[in-house]
Protein backbone atom coordinates (compact mmCIF):
# COMPACT_ATOMS: atom_id res chain seq x y z
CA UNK A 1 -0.79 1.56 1.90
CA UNK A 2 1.53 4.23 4.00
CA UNK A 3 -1.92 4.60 6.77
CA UNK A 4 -2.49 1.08 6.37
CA UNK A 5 0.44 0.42 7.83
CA UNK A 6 0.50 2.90 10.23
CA UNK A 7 -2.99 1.55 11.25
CA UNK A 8 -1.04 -2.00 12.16
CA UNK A 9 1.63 -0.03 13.55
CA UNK A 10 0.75 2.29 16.17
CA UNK A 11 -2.35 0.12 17.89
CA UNK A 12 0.38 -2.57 18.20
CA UNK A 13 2.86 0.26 19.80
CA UNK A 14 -0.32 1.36 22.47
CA UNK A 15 -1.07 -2.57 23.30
CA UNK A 16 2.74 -2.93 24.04
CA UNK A 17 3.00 -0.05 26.32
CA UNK A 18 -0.04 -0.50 27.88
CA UNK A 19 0.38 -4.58 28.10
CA UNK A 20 3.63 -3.16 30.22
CA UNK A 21 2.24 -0.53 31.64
CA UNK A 22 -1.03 -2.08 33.21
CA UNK A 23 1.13 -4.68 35.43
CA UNK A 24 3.10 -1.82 36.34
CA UNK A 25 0.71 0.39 37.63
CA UNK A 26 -1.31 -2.50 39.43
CA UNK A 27 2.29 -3.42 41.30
CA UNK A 28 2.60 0.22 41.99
CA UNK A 29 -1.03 0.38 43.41
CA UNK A 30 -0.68 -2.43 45.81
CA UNK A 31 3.40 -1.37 46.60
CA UNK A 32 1.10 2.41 48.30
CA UNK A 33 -1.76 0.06 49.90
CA UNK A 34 1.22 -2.61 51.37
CA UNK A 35 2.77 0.37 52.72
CA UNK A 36 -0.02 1.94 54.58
CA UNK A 37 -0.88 -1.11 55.83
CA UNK A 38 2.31 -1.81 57.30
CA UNK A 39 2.55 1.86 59.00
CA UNK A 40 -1.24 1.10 60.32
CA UNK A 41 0.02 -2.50 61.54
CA UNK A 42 2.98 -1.13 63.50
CA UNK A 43 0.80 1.53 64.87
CA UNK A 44 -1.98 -0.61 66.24
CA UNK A 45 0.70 -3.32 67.37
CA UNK A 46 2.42 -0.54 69.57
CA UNK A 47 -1.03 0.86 70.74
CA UNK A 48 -1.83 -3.08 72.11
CA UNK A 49 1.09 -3.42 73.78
CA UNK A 50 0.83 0.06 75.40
CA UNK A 51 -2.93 -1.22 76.36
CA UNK A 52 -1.94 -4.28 77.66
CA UNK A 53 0.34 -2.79 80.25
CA UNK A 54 -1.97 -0.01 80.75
CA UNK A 55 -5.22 -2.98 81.28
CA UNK A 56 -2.73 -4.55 83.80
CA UNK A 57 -1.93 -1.84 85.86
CA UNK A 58 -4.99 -0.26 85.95
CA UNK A 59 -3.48 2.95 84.88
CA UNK A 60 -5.54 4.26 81.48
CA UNK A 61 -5.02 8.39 81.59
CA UNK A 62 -1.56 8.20 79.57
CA UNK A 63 -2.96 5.63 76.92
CA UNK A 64 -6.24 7.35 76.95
CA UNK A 65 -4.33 10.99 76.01
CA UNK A 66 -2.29 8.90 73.38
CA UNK A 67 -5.20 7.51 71.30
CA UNK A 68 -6.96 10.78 71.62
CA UNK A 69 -3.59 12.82 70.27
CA UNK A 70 -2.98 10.26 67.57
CA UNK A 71 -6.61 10.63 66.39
CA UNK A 72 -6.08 14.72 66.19
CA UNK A 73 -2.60 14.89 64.23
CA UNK A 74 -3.44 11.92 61.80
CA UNK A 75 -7.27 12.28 61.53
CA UNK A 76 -7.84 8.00 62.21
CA UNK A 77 -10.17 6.71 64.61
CA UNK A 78 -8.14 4.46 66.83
CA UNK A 79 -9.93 2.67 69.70
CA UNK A 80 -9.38 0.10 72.77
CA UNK A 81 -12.52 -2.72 72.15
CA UNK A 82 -13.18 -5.07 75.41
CA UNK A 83 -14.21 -8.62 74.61
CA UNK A 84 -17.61 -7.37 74.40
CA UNK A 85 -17.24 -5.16 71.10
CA UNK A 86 -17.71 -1.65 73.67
CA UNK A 87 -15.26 0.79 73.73
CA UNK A 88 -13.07 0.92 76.70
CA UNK A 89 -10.54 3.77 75.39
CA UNK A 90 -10.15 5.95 72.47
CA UNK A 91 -12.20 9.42 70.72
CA UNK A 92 -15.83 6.84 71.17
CA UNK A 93 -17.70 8.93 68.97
CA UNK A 94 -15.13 9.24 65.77
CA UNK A 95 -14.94 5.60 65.62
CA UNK A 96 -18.54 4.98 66.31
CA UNK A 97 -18.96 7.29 63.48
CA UNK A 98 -16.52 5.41 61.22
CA UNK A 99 -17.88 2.34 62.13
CA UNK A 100 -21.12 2.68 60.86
CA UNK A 101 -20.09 2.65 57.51
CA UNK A 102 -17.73 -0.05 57.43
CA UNK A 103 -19.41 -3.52 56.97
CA UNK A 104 -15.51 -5.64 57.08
CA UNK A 105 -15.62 -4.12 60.90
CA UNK A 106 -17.61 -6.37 62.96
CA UNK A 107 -15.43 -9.28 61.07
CA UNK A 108 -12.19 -8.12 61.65
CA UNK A 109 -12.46 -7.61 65.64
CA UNK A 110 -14.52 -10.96 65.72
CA UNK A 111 -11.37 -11.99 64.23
CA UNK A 112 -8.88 -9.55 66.41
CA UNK A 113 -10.48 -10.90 69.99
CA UNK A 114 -10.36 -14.46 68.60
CA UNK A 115 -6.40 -13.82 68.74
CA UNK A 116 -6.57 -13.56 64.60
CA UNK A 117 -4.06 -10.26 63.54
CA UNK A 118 -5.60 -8.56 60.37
CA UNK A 119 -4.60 -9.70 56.77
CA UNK A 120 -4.08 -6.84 54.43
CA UNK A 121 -6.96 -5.19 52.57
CA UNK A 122 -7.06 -6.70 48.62
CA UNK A 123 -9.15 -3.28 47.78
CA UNK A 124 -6.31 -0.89 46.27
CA UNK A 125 -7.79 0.74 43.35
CA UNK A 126 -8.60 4.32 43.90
CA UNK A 127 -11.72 3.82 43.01
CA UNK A 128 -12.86 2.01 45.45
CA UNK A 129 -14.22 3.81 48.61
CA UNK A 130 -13.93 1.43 51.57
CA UNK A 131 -11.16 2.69 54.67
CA UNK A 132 -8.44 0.25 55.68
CA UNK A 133 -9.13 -1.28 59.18
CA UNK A 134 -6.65 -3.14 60.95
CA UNK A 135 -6.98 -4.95 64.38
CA UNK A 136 -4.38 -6.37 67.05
CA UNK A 137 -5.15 -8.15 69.58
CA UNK A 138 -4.52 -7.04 73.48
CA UNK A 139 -2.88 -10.43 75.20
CA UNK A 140 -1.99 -13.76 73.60
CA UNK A 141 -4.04 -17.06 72.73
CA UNK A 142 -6.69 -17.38 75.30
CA UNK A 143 -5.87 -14.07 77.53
CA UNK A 144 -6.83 -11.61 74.88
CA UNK A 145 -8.55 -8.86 76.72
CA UNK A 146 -9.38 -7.09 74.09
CA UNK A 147 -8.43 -5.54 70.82
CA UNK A 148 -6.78 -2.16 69.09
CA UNK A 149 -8.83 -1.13 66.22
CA UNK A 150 -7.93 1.52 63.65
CA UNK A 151 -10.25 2.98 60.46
CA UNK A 152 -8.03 4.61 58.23
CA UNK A 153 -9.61 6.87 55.31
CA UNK A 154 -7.32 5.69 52.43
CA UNK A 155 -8.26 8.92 49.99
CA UNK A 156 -4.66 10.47 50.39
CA UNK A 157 -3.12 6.69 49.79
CA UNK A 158 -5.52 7.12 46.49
CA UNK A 159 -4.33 10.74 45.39
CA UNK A 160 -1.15 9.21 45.39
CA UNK A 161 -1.79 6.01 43.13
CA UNK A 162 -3.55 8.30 40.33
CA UNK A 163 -0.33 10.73 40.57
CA UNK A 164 1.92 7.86 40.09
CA UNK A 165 -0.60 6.56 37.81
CA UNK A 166 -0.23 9.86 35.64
CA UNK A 167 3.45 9.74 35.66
CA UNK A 168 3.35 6.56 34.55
CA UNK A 169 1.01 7.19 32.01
CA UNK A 170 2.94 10.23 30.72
CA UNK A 171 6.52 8.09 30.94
CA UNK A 172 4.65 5.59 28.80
CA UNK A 173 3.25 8.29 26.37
CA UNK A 174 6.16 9.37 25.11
CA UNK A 175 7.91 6.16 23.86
CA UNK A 176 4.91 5.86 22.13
CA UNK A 177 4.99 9.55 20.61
CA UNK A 178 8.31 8.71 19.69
CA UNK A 179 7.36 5.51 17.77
CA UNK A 180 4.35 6.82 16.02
CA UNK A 181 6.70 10.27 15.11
CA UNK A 182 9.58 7.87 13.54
CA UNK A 183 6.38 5.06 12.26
CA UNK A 184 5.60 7.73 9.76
CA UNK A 185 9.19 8.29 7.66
CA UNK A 186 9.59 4.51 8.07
CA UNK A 187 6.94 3.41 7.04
CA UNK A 188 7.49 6.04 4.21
CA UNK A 189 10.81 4.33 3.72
CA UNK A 190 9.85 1.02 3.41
CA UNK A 191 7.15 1.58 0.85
CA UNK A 192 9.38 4.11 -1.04
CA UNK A 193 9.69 1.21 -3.76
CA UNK A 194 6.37 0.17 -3.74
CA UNK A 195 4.75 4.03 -4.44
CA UNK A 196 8.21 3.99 -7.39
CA UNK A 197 6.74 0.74 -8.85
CA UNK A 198 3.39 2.62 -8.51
CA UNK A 199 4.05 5.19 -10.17
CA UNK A 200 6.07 3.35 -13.33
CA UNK A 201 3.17 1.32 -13.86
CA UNK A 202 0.59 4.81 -13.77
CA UNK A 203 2.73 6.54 -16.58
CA UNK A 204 2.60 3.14 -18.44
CA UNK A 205 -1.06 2.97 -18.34
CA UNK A 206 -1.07 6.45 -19.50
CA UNK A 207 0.53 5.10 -22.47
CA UNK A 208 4.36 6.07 -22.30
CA UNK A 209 5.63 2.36 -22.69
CA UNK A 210 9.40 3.45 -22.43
CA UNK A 211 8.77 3.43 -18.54
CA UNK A 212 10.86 1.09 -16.40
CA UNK A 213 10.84 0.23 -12.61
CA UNK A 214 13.53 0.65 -11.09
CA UNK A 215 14.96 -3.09 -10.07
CA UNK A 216 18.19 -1.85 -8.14
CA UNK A 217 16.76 -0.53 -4.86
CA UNK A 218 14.26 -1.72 -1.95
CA UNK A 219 13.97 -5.35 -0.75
CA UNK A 220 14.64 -8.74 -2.68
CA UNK A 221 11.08 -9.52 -3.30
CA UNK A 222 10.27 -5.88 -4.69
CA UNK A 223 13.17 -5.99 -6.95
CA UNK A 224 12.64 -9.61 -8.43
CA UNK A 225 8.98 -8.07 -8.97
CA UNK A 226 10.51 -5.01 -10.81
CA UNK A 227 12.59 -7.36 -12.70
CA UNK A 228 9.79 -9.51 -13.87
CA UNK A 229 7.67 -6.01 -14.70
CA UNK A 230 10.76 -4.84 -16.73
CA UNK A 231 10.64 -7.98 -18.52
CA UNK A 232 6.79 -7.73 -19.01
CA UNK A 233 7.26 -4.16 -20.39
CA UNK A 234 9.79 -5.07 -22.63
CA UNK A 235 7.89 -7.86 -24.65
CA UNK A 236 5.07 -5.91 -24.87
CA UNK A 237 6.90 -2.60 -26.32
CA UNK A 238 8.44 -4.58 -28.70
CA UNK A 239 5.29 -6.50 -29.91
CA UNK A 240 3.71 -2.95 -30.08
CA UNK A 241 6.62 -1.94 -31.91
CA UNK A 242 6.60 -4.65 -34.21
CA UNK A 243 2.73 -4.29 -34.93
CA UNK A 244 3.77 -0.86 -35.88
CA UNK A 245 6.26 -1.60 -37.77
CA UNK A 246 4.36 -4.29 -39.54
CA UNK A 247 1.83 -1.57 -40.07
CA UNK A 248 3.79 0.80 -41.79
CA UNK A 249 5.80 -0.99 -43.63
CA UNK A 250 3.25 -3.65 -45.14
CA UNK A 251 1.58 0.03 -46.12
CA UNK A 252 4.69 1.40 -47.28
CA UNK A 253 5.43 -1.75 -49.50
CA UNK A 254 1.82 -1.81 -50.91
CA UNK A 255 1.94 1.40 -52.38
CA UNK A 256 3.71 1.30 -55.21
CA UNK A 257 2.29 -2.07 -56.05
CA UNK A 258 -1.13 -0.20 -56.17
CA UNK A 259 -0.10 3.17 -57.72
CA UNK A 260 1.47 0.71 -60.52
CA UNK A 261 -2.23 -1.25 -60.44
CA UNK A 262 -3.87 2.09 -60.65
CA UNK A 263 -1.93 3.22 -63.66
CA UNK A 264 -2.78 0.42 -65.59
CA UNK A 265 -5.85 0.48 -65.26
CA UNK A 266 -6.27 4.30 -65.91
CA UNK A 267 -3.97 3.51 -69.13
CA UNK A 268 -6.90 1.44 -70.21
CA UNK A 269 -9.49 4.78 -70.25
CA UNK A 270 -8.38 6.09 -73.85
CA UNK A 271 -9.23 2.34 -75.15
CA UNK A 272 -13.00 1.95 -73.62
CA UNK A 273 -15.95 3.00 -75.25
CA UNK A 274 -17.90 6.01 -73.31
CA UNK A 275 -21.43 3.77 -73.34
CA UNK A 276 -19.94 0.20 -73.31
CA UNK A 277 -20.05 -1.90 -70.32
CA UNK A 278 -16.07 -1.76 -70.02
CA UNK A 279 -16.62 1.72 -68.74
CA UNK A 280 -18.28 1.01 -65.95
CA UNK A 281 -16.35 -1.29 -64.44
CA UNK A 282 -13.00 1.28 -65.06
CA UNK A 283 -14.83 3.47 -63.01
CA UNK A 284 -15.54 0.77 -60.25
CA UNK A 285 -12.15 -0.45 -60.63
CA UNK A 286 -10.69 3.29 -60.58
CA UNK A 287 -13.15 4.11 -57.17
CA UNK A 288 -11.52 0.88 -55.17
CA UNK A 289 -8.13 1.19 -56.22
CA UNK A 290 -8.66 5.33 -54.58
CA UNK A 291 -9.87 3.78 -51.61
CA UNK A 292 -7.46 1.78 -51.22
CA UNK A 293 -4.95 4.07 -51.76
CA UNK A 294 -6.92 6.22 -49.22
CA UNK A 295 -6.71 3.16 -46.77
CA UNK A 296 -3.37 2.51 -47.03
CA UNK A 297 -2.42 6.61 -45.97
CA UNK A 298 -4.73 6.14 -43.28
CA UNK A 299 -2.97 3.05 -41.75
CA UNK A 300 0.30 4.62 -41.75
CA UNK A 301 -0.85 7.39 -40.21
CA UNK A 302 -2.36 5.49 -37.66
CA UNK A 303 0.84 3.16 -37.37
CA UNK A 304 2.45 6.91 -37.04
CA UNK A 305 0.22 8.56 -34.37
CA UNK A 306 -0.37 5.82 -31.98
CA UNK A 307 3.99 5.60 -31.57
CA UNK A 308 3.55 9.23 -30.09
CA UNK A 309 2.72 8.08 -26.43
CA UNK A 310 3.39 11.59 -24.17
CA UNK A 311 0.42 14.20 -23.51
CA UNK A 312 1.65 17.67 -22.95
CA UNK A 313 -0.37 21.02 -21.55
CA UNK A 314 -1.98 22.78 -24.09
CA UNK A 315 -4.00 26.13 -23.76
CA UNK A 316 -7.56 25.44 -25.63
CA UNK A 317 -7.68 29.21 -26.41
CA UNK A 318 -4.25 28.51 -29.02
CA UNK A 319 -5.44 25.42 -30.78
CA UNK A 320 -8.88 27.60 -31.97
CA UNK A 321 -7.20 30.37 -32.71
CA UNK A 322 -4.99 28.76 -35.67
CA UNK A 323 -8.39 26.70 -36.70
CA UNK A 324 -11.62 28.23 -36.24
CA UNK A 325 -10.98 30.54 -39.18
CA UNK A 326 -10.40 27.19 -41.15
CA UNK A 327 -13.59 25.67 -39.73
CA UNK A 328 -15.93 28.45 -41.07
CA UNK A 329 -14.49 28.80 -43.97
CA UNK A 330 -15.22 25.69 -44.76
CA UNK A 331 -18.72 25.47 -42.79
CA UNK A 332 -19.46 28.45 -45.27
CA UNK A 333 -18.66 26.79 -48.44
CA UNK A 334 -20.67 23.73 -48.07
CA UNK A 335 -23.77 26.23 -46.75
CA UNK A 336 -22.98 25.35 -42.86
CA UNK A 337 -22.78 27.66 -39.64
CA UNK A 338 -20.54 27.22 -37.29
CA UNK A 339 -20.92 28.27 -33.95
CA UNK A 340 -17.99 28.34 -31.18
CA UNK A 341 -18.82 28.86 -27.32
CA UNK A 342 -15.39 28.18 -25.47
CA UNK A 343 -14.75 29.75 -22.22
CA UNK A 344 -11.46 31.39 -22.46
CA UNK A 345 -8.06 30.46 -20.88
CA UNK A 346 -8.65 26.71 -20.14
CA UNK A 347 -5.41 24.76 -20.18
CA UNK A 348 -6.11 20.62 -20.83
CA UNK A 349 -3.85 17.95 -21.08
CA UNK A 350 -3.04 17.51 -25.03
CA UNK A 351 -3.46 14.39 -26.43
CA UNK A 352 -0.31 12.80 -28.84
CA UNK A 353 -0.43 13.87 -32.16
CA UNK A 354 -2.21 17.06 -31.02
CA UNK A 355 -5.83 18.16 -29.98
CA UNK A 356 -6.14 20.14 -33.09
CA UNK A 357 -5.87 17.16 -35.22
CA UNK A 358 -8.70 15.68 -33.49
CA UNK A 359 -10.93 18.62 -33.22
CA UNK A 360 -9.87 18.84 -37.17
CA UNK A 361 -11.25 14.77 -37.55
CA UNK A 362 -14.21 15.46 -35.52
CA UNK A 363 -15.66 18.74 -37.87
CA UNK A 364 -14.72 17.18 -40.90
CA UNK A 365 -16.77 14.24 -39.63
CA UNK A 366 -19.49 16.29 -39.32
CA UNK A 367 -19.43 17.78 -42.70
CA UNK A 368 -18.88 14.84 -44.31
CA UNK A 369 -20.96 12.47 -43.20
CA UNK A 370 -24.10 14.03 -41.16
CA UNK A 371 -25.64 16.28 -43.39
CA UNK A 372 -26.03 18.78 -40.87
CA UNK A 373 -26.95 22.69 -41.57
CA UNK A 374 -25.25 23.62 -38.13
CA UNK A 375 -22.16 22.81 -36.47
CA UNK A 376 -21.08 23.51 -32.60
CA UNK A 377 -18.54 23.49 -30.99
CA UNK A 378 -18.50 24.21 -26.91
CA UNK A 379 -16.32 23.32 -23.74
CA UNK A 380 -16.88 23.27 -20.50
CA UNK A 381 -15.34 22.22 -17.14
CA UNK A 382 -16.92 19.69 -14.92
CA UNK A 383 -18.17 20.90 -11.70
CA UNK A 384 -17.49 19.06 -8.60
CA UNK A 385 -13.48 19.34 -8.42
CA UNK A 386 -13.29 16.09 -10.60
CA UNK A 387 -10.11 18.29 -12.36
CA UNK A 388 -12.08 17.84 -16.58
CA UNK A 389 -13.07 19.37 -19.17
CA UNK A 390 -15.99 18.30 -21.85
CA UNK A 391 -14.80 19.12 -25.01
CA UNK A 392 -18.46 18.38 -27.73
CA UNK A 393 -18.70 18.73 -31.06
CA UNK A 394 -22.26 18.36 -31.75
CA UNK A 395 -24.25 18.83 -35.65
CA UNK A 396 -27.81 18.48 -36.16
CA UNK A 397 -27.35 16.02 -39.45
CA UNK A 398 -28.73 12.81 -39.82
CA UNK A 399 -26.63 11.13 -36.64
CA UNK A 400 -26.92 7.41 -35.91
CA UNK A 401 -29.14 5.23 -33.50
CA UNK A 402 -27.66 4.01 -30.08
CA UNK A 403 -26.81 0.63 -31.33
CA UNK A 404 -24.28 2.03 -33.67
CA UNK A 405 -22.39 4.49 -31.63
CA UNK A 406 -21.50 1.53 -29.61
CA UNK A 407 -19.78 0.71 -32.64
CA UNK A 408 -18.29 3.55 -34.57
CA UNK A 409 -15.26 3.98 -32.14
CA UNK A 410 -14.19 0.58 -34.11
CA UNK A 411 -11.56 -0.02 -36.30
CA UNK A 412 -12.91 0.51 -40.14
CA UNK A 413 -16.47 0.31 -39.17
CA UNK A 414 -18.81 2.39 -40.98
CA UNK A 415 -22.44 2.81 -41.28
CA UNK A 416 -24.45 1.59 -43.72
CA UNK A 417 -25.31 5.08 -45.09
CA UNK A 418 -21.46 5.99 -45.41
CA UNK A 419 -20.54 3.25 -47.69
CA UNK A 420 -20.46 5.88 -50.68
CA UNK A 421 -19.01 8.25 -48.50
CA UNK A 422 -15.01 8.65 -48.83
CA UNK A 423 -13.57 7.70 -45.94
CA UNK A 424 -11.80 4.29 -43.99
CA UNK A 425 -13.58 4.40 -40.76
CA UNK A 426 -10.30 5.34 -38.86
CA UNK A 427 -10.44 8.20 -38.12
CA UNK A 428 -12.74 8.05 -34.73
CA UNK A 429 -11.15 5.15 -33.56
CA UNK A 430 -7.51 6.58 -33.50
CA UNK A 431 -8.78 9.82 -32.17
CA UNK A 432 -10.41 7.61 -29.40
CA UNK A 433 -6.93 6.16 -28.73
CA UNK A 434 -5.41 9.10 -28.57
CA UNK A 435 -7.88 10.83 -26.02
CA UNK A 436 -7.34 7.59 -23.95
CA UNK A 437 -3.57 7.92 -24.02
CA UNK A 438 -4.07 11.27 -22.22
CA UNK A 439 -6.15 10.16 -19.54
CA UNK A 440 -9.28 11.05 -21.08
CA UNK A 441 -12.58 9.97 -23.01
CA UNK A 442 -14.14 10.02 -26.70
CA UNK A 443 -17.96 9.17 -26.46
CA UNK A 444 -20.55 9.88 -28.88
CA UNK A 445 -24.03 11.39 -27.93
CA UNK A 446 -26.91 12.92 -29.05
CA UNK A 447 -26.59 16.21 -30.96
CA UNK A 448 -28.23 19.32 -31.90
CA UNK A 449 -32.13 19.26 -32.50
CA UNK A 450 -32.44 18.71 -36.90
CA UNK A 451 -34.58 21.35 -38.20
CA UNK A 452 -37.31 18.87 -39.19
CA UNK A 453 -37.91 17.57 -35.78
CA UNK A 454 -36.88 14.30 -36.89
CA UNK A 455 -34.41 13.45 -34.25
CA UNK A 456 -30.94 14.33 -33.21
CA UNK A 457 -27.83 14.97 -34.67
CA UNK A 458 -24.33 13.19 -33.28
CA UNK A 459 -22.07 14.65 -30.59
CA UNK A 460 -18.44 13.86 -30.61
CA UNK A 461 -17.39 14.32 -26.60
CA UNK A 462 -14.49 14.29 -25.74
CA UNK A 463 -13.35 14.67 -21.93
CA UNK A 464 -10.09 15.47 -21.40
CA UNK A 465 -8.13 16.20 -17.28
CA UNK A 466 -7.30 19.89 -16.53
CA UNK A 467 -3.64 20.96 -17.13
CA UNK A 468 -1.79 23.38 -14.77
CA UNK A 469 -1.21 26.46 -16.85
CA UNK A 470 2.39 26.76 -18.63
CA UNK A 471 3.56 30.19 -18.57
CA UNK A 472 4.70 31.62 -21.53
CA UNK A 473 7.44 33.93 -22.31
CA UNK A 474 5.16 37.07 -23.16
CA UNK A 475 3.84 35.97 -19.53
CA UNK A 476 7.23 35.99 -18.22
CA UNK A 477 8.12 39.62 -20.00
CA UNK A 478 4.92 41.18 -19.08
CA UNK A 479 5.51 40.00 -15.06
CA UNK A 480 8.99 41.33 -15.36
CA UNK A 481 9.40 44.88 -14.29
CA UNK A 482 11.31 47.61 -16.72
C-alpha cells in the first residue's frame, strides 16, 4: 500500500509542475521571440527612414556603408527593395542568399510595398528552423518607394529559450524532489496504523488470539475499525475459551463417573463363570469403558494443547538428541529399524506444545498402526529461498489409499483396519493444528517401498518456516575471550 500510494502521489506532483511549468515556458518562449522582433522592427523602421531621405536626395554612399556595416557586426542580411522586388542597396548577395530559403519572403515585401508593416512571426519554438523577416515600408500610403527588408537567423534567440528552458526545468525539479523525498515518510506516516492493524491481525492468524489493535492512534475511521476488530477478537477468544473450557471440564467431570462405572463392572469378574456368556460381554464392557477412559485423556489434552498459541525457535539437532535414543529403543523391541538422516544445525520455528511431542505422535503412529519393518525419519530445507523445512516421517507398513489421507487429519476418524487398534483418532489432527499454529503444514504422503512390493507405506510431512538461530550461553562463553 506505501508504493501504491506513492504511485498516486508523485505522477500527480510531475502533472502539477509540469501543468505550471508548460505555460510558463511557452510565455517565456514567445517573451525572447517578441523581443527580437521588436529590436528587428526598430532597426528596419530607422533603416526606412534613413532610405527615404537618402531616395530623396539622391545621396546613397552613407546608407549604402550603413547596411553594409550593420550586416558585418550583427551577421543579418538587411537590404533596400525598389517596387520591383530588385535590390537597390544593401550586401545583394547575403540576402539573395538568405532569400532563397525563405518561402514567407516574397509575402512579406508583397505586403511591405503594399504599405502593410510586418506582423510578428508565431514560429518561436526552438525547434523550428525558419529566420525572422521583417519589412518596413520606404514612404507612406501610395508613395511607398520601396521597402527595408531584414532576415534574421533566430538560432542564438533559440540557445537562449532551451537555457531558460533548462532553468526552468531544473527550478521545477526540485519542488518536485522535495515532494517525492517528504511523499515517502508521509506516506509512511499515514499508513503507520494500517501496517499496526496489519500486523495484529498476522500474529492472530498465527494463532496468538490475545492480540489487540491498537484503537487509540491514526484517523477516526481506522480507529472505529480497530474498535470493531477488538470487539471481533474478543468474542471469538472467549468462545474459544469457553469451547475449551467446556472441553476440559465436561472431561474432567466424566471421569470419575466412569472410573466408578469401570469398577463396578470389574467387581463383577470374581462372580462370572470363565466359559459362560457373561464373560464375554465383561470383557467387551471392560475394552469400551478403557477406551473411553483413553478418550476422555485425549480430549483434555487436546482442550490443553490447543490453549498454547505462541511458536518459539527451536534447534532440530536438541529435540533428537533427548529422543532418538527413545525411538530405537523402542523400534528395536517391536523388531523395527530406525533410520535418522537430519542435516545438522537447522533451527525451525517450534510448534506449541513442542515439536518433540509431535515427532513422538508421528513414530508411535507408525508403530502402532502400519505394520512397518522400517521407520525414517529425514529433514530437509526447501530450495528456492521459500525460508522451510520438510520435516517426513515415512514407514513402509501397510499405509492407506489417497481417499483416506484426505481424511485422517480429522477429528476421531480412523480407518477401518484400526478399529481394534488402541487409539482415539486425535492424535494427527491436533498435531495438524499445532503445525498450523506455527505457520506451517502436516500432510500425509506416500512412504517407504514395503518389502513385498505391494505398495507404499505412509509419510507424515510436516513443513515447518526456518527460525533465525538463538544463541546459547555455551555460544556466548565460547565467543567470549579469556
Amino acid at each position: 500500500m506505501h508504493r501504491r500510494l506513492l504511485v498516486v502521489l508523485v505522477p500527480l506532483a510531475v502533472l502539477l509542475v509540469a501543468a505550471l511549468g508548460l505555460p510558463l515556458s511557452v510565455t517565456v518562449a514567445e517573451r525572447e521571440m517578441q523581443e527580437t522582433y521588436v529590436n528587428r522592427l526598430n532597426d528596419v523602421g530607422r533603416f526606412a527612414s534613413l532610405a527615404e531621405t537618402a531616395l530623396s536626395t539622391g545621396r546613397t554612399e552613407a546608407l549604402q556603408q550603413e547596411l553594409t556595416r550593420y550586416h558585418e557586426l550583427y551577421d543579418i542580411p538587411v537590404a533596400l527593395i525598389d517596387t520591383s522586388g530588385a535590390v537597390l542597396l544593401g550586401p545583394a548577395e547575403a540576402y539573395e542568399e538568405a532569400a532563397r530559403v525563405e518561402a514567407a519572403l516574397p509575402r512579406i515585401v508583397t505586403a511591405a510595398l503594399a504599405g502593410a508593416r510586418s506582423e510578428p512571426s508565431g514560429e518561436w519554438a526552438p525547434w523550428d528552423d525558419a529566420a525572422l523577416v521583417v519589412a518596413e515600408p520606404v514612404g507612406r500610403d501610395s508613395e511607398v518607394v520601396g521597402a527595408v527588408v531584414t532576415i534574421s537567423d533566430l538560432a542564438k534567440t533559440r540557445e537562449l529559450i532551451l537555457v531558460r528552458w533548462a532553468r526552468l526545468a531544473g527550478l521545477g525539479l526540485l519542488p518536485l524532489l522535495a515532494l517525492t523525498a517528504v511523499a515517502w515518510p508521509v506516506s509512511a506516516w499515514v499508513l503507520r496504523p494500517v501496517r499496526k492493524l496489519d500486523a495484529a491481525t498476522s500474529r492472530i492468524s498465527a494463532g496468538d488470539l490475545t492480540i489487540r489493535a491498537d484503537a487509540e492512534a491514526g484517523p477516526i475511521e481506522l480507529r472505529r475499525l480497530a474498535q470493531s476488530f477488538n470487539t471481533m477478537m474478543d468474542a471469538v477468544e472467549n468462545a474459544a475459551q469457553r469451547q475449551r473450557a467446556f472441553v476440559s471440564d465436561a472431561s474432567h467431570q466424566l471421569r470419575n463417573p466412569l472410573t466408578s462405572l469401570r469398577l463396578a463392572v470389574e467387581s463383577l469378574a470374581p462372580h462370572l463363570r470363565p466359559d459362560g456368556d457373561g464373560q464375554q460381554v465383561y470383557d467387551v464392557a471392560v475394552d469400551e469403558l478403557k477406551a473411553m477412559q483413553r478418550l476422555l485423556s485425549s480430549l483434555q489434552a487436546s482442550a490443553r494443547i490447543t490453549s498454547m498459541r505462541t511458536a518459539s525457535p527451536v534447534d532440530l539437532d536438541e529435540v533428537l538428541a533427548t529422543r532418538v535414543d527413545r525411538w530405537r529403543a523402542l523400534t528395536a523391541t517391536a523388531g523395527q529399524t530406525l533410520a535418522v538422516d537430519v542435516p545438522p544445525g537447522l533451527w525451525l520455528l517450534e510448534p506449541p506444545g513442542g515439536l518433540g511431542s509431535i515427532l513422538d505422535e508421528l513414530i508411535s503412529n507408525a508403530l502402532r498402526l502400519s505394520d512397518a519393518q522400517a521407520v525414517e525419519v529425514t529433514a530437509r530445507v526447501v530450495p528456492g529461498g521459500a525460508g522451510t523445512v520438510t520435516l517426513a516421517v515415512r514407514d513402509d507398513g501397510q499405509g492407506i489409499d489417497g481417499s483416506e489421507r484426505a481424511q485422517a487429519l480429522r477429528r476421531f476418524w480412523r480407518s477401518p483396519r484400526h478399529q481394534n487398534v488402541s487409539g482415539t483418532g486425535l492424535g494427527l489432527a491436533i498435531c495438524a493444528d499445532l503445525v498450523g499454529a506455527a505457520g506451517g503444514e502436516l500432510r500425509l504422503e506416500e512412504g517407504l517401498p514395503r518389502p513385498d512390493g505391494s505398495g507404499h507405506g505412509l509419510a507424515a510431512v510436516v513443513v515447518l518456516p526456518v527460525a533465525p538461530r538463538v544463541a546459547s550461553p555455551s555460544d556466548a562463553s565460547a565467543s567470549t575471550p579469556v
